[in-house]
Protein backbone atom coordinates (compact mmCIF):
# COMPACT_ATOMS: atom_id res chain seq x y z
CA UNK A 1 104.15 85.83 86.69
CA UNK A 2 103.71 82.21 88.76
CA UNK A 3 102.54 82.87 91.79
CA UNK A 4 104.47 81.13 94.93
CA UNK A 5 104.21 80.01 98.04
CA UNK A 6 106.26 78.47 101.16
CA UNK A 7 105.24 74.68 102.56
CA UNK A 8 104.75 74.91 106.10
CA UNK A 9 106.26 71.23 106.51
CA UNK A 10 108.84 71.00 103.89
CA UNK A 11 109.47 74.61 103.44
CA UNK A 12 109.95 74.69 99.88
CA UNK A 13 108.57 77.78 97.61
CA UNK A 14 106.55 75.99 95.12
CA UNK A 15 103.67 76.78 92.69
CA UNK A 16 100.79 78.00 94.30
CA UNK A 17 98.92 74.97 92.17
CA UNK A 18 100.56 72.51 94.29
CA UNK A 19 98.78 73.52 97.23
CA UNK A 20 94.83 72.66 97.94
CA UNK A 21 92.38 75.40 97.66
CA UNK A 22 90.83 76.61 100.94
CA UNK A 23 88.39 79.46 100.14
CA UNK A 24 88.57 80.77 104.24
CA UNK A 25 91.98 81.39 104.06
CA UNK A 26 93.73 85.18 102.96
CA UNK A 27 95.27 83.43 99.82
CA UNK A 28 92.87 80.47 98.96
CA UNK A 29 95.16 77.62 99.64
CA UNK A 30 96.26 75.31 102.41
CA UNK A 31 99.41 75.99 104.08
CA UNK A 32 100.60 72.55 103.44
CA UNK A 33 101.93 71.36 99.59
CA UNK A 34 99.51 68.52 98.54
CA UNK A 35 103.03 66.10 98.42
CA UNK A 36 103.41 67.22 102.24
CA UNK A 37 99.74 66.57 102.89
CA UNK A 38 99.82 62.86 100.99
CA UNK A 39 103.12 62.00 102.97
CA UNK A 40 101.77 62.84 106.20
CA UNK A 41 98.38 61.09 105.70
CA UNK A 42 99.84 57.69 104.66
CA UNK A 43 102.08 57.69 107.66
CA UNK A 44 100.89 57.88 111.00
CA UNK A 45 97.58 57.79 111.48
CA UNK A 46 96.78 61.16 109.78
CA UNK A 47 94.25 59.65 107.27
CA UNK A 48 92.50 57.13 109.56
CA UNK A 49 91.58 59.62 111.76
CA UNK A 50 89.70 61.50 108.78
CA UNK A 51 88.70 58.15 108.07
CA UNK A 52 86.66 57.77 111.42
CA UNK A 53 85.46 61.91 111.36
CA UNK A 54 84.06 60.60 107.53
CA UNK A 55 82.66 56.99 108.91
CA UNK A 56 81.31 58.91 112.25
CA UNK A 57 79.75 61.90 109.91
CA UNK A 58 77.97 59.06 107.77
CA UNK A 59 76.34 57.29 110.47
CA UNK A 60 74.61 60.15 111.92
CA UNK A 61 76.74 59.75 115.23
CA UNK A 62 75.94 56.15 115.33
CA UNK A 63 78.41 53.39 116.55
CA UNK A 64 81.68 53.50 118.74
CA UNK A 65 84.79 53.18 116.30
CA UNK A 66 87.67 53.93 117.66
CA UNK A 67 91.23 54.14 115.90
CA UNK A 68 92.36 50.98 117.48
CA UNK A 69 90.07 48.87 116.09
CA UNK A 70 90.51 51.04 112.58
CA UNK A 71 94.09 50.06 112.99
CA UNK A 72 92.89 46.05 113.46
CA UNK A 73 90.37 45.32 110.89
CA UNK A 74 92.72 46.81 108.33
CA UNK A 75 95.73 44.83 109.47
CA UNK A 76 94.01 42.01 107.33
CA UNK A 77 96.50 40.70 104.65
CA UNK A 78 93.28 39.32 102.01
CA UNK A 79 90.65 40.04 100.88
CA UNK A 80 87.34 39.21 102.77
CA UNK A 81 85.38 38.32 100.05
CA UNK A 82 87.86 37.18 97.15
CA UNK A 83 91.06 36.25 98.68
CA UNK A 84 93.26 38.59 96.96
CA UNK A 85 96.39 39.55 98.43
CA UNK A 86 95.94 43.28 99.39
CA UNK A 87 98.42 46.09 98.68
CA UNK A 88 97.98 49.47 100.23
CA UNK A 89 96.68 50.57 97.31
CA UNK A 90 93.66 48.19 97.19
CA UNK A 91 92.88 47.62 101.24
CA UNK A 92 89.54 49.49 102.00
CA UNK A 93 87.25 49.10 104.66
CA UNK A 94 83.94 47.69 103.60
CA UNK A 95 80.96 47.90 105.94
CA UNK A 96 79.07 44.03 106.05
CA UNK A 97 75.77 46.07 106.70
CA UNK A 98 75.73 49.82 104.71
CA UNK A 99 75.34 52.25 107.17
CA UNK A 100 72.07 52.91 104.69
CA UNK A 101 70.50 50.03 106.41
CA UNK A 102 68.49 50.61 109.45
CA UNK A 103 70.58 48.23 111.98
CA UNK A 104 73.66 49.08 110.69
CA UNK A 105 76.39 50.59 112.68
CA UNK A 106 80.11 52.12 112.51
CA UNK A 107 81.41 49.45 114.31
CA UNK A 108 84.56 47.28 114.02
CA UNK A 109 81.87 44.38 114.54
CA UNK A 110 80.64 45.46 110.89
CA UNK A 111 83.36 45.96 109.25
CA UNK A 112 86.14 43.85 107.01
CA UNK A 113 88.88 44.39 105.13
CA UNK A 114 88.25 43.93 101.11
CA UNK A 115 89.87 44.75 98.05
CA UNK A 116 88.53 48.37 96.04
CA UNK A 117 86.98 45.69 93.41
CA UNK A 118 84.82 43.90 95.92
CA UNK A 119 83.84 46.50 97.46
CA UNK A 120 82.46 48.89 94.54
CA UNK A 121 81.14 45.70 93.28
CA UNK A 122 79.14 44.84 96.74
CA UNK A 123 78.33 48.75 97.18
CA UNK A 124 74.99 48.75 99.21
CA UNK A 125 73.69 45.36 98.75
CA UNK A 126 73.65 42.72 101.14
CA UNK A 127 76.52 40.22 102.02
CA UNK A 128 74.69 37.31 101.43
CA UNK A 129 73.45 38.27 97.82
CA UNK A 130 77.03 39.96 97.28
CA UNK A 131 77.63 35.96 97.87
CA UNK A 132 75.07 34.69 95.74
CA UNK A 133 76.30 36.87 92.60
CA UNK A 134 79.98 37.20 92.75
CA UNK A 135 82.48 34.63 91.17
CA UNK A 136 85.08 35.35 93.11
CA UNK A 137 83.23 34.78 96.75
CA UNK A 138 83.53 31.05 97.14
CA UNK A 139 81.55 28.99 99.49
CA UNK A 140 84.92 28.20 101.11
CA UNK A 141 85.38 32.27 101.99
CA UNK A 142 82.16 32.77 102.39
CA UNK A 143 82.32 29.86 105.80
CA UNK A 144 85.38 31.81 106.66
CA UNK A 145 83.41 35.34 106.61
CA UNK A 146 80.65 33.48 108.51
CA UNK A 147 82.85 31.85 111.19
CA UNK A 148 84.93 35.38 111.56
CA UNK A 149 81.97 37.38 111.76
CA UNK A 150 80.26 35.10 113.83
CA UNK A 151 83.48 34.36 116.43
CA UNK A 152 83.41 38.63 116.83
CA UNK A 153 79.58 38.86 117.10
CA UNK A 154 79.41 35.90 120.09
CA UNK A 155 83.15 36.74 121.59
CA UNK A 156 84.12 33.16 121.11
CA UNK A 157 85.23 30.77 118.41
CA UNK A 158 81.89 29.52 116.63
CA UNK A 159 80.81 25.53 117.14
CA UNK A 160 80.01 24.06 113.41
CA UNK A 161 76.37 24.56 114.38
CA UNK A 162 76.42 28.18 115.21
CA UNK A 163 78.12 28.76 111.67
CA UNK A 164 75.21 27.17 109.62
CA UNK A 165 72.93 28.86 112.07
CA UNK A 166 74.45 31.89 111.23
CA UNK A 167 75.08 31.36 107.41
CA UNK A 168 70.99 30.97 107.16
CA UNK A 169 70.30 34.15 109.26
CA UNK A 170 72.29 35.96 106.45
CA UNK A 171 69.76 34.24 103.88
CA UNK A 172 67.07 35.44 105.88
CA UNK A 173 67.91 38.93 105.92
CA UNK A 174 68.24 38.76 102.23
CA UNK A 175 64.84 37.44 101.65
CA UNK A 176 63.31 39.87 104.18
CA UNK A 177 65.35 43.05 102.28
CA UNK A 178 63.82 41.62 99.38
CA UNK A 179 60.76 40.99 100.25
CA UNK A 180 60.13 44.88 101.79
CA UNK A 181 61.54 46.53 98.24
């Protein structure tokens, strides 16, 4: 005999299988079917919000994201470091510095929209030898990542100069990563 159970959202008796397990509770699943769960966390901002509890948990409490600027740096349409066009079911977040990294922080300031690709392929190294190694990160979107970054760092639009200023910081930090391993 198939056990059952009632959705609290859609109401429908389904398979107790369709439901997450949650040991805490009297019969060891959610109240919610997993369909009613996925629904609700793609609309609304269900699943940013566990987003930000994950991102806060990670950082050890460090940095100041808040949903509105969640909501911002994934409004971008591309890719940050190839240029793809992203779909919903690409866009992720990537952090510029890992929160592994001593300065980094759960801020929108660190943070860009890429595709799942460039980010599992950038992982925990640094942006500028991301850069240096990957095909598909141009010089020409690499000066945009430098100018955006740069205009949100300083709070105005970068002059040419502050870009190649910039650009060879990111070098820098490189080298000095490399140099302490």
């Amino acid at each position: 005999m198939e056990q059952t159970k009632q959705c609290i959202t859609c109401e429908e008796i389904k398979p107790l299988e369709d439901f997450p397990i949650r040991p805490k509770r009297s019969d060891g699943r959610e109240g919610e079917c997993k369909t009613c769960r996925s629904t609700r966390r793609k609309t609304g901002d269900g699943y940013r919000k566990e987003r930000l509890r994950k991102h806060f948990y990670r950082s050890k409490g460090k940095g100041s994201l808040t949903l509105e600027q969640l909501r911002e740096v994934e409004s971008g349409t591309h890719c940050t470091y190839c240029g793809c066009e992203l779909s919903d079911d690409i866009r992720v977040v990537d952090h510029v510095y890992s929160l592994g990294q001593w300065w980094s922080s759960n801020s929108a300031l660190n943070m860009v929209v890429s595709c799942r690709a460039c980010n599992t392929s950038k992982s925990n190294s640094h942006v500028y030898d991301f850069y240096q190694r990957s095909d598909k990160f141009t010089p020409d979107l690499w000066g945009k990542f430098v100018r955006y970054f740069a205009g949100r760092a300083l709070s105005h639009e970068p002059t040419e100069e502050e870009i190649v200023q910039w650009s060879e910081g990111f070098r820098l930090e490189a080298e000095e990563l490399k140099a302490r391993v």
